[in-house]
C-alpha atoms as a PDB file:
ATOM      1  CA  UNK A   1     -10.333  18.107   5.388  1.00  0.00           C
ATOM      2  CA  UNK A   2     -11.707  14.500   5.933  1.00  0.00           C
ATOM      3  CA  UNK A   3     -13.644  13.476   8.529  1.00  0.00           C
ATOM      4  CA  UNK A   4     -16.765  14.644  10.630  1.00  0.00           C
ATOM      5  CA  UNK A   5     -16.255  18.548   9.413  1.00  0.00           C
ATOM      6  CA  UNK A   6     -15.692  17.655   5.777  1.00  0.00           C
ATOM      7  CA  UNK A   7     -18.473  18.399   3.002  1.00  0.00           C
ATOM      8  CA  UNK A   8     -19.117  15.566   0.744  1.00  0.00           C
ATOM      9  CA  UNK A   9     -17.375  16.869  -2.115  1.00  0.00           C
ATOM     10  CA  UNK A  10     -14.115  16.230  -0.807  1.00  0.00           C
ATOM     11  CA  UNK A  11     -15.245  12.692  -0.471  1.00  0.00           C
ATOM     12  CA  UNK A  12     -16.187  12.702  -4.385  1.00  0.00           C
ATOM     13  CA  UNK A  13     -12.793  13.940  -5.347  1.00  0.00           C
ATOM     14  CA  UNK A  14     -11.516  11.274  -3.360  1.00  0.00           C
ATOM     15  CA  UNK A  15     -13.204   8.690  -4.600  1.00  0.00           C
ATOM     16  CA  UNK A  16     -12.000   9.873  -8.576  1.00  0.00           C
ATOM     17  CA  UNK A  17      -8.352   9.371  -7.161  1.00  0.00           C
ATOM     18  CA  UNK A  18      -6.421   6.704  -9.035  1.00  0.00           C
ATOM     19  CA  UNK A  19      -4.792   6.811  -5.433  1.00  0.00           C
ATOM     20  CA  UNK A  20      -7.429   5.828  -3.815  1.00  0.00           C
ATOM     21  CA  UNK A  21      -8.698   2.565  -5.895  1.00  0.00           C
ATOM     22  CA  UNK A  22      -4.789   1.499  -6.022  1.00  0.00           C
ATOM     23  CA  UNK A  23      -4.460   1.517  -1.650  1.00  0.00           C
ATOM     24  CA  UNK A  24      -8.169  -0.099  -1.454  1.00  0.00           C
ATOM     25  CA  UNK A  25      -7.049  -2.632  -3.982  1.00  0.00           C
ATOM     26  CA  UNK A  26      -3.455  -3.546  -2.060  1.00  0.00           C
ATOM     27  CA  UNK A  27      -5.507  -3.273   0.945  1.00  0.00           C
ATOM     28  CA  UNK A  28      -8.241  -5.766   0.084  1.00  0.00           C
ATOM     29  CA  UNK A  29      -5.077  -8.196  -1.218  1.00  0.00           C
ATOM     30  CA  UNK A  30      -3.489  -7.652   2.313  1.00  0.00           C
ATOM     31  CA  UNK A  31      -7.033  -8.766   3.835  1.00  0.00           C
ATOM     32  CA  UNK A  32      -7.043 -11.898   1.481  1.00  0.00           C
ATOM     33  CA  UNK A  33      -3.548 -13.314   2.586  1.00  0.00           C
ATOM     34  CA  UNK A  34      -4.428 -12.903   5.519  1.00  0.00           C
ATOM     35  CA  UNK A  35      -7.643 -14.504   5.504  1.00  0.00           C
ATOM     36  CA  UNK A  36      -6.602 -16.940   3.462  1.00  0.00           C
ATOM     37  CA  UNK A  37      -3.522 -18.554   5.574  1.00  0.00           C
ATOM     38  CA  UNK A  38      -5.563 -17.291   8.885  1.00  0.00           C
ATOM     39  CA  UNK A  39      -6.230 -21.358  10.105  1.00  0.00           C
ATOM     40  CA  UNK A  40      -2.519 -22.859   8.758  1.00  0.00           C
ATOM     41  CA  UNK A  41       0.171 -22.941  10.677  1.00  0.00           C
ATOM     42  CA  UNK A  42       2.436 -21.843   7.221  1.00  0.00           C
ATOM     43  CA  UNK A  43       2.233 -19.649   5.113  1.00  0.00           C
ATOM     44  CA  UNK A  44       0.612 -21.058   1.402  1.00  0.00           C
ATOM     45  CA  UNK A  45       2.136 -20.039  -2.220  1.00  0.00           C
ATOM     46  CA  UNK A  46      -1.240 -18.588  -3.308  1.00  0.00           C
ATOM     47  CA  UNK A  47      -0.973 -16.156   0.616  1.00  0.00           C
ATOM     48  CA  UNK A  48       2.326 -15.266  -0.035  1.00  0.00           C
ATOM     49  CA  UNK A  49       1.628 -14.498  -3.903  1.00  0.00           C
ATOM     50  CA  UNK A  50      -1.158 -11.854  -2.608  1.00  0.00           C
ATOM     51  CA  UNK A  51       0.925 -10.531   0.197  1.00  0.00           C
ATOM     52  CA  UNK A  52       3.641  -9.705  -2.422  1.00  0.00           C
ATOM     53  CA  UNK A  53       1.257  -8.406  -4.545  1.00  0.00           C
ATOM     54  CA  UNK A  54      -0.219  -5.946  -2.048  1.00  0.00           C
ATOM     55  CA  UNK A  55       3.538  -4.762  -0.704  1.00  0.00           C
ATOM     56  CA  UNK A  56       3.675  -3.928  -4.582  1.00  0.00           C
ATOM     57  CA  UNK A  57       0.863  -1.879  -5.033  1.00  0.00           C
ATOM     58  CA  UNK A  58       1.433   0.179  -1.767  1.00  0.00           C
ATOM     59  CA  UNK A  59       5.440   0.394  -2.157  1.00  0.00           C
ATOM     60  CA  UNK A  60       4.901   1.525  -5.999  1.00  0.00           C
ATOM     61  CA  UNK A  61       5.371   4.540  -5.263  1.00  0.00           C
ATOM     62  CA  UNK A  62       8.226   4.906  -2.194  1.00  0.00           C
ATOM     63  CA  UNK A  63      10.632   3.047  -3.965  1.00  0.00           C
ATOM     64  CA  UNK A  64      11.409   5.443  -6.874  1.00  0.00           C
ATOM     65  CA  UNK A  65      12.383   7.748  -4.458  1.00  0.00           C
ATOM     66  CA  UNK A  66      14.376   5.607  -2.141  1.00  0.00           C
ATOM     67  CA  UNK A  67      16.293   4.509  -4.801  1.00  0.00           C
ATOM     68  CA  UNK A  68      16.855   8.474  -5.790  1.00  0.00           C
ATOM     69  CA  UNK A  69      17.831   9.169  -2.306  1.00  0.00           C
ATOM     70  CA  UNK A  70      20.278   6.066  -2.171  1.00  0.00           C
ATOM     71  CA  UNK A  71      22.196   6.961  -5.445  1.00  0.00           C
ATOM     72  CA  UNK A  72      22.563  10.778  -4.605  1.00  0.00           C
ATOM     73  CA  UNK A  73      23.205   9.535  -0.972  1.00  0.00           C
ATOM     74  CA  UNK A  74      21.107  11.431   0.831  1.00  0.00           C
ATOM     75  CA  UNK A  75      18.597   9.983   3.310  1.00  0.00           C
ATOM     76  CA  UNK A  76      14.820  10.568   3.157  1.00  0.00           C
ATOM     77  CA  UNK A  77      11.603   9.410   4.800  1.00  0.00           C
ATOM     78  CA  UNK A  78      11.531   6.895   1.579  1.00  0.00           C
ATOM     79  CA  UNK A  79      14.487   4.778   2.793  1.00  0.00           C
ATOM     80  CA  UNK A  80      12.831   4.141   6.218  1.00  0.00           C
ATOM     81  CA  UNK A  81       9.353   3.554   4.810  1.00  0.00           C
ATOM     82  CA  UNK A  82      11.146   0.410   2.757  1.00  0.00           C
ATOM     83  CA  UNK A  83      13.758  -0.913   5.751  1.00  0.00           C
END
């Protein structure tokens, strides 16, 4: 369990997840677009480059199994997640 119950090993473990450095990384790209085009009224090239960057690293690993789900045509959370 996380949160106010949780011992601080379970934060250690989570902190050795490859998991965890890959959301904190598309996170802190999300953060940068956005702070980046925050005063423009459009969108720049260099925003947009680390908005698709961060949609990468978070949809990594969802669209495997979308595409699994389309082909055997059977509907899963992982088509939703990508609509």
């Amino acid at each position: 369990m996380i949160g106010r119950f949780a011992q601080i090993v379970v934060y250690k473990e989570l902190t050795e997840s490859y998991k965890f450095y890959r959301i904190l990384l598309a996170g802190m790209l999300a953060l940068a677009a956005y702070l980046y085009d925050r005063g423009s009224h459009s969108a720049s090239t260099t925003g947009i480059i680390l908005a698709i960057f961060s949609l990468i690293l978070n949809g990594f690993p969802i669209i495997p199994g979308a595409l699994k789900g389309l082909v055997r045509r059977k509907t899963n959370m992982d088509e939703l997640v990508n609509i």
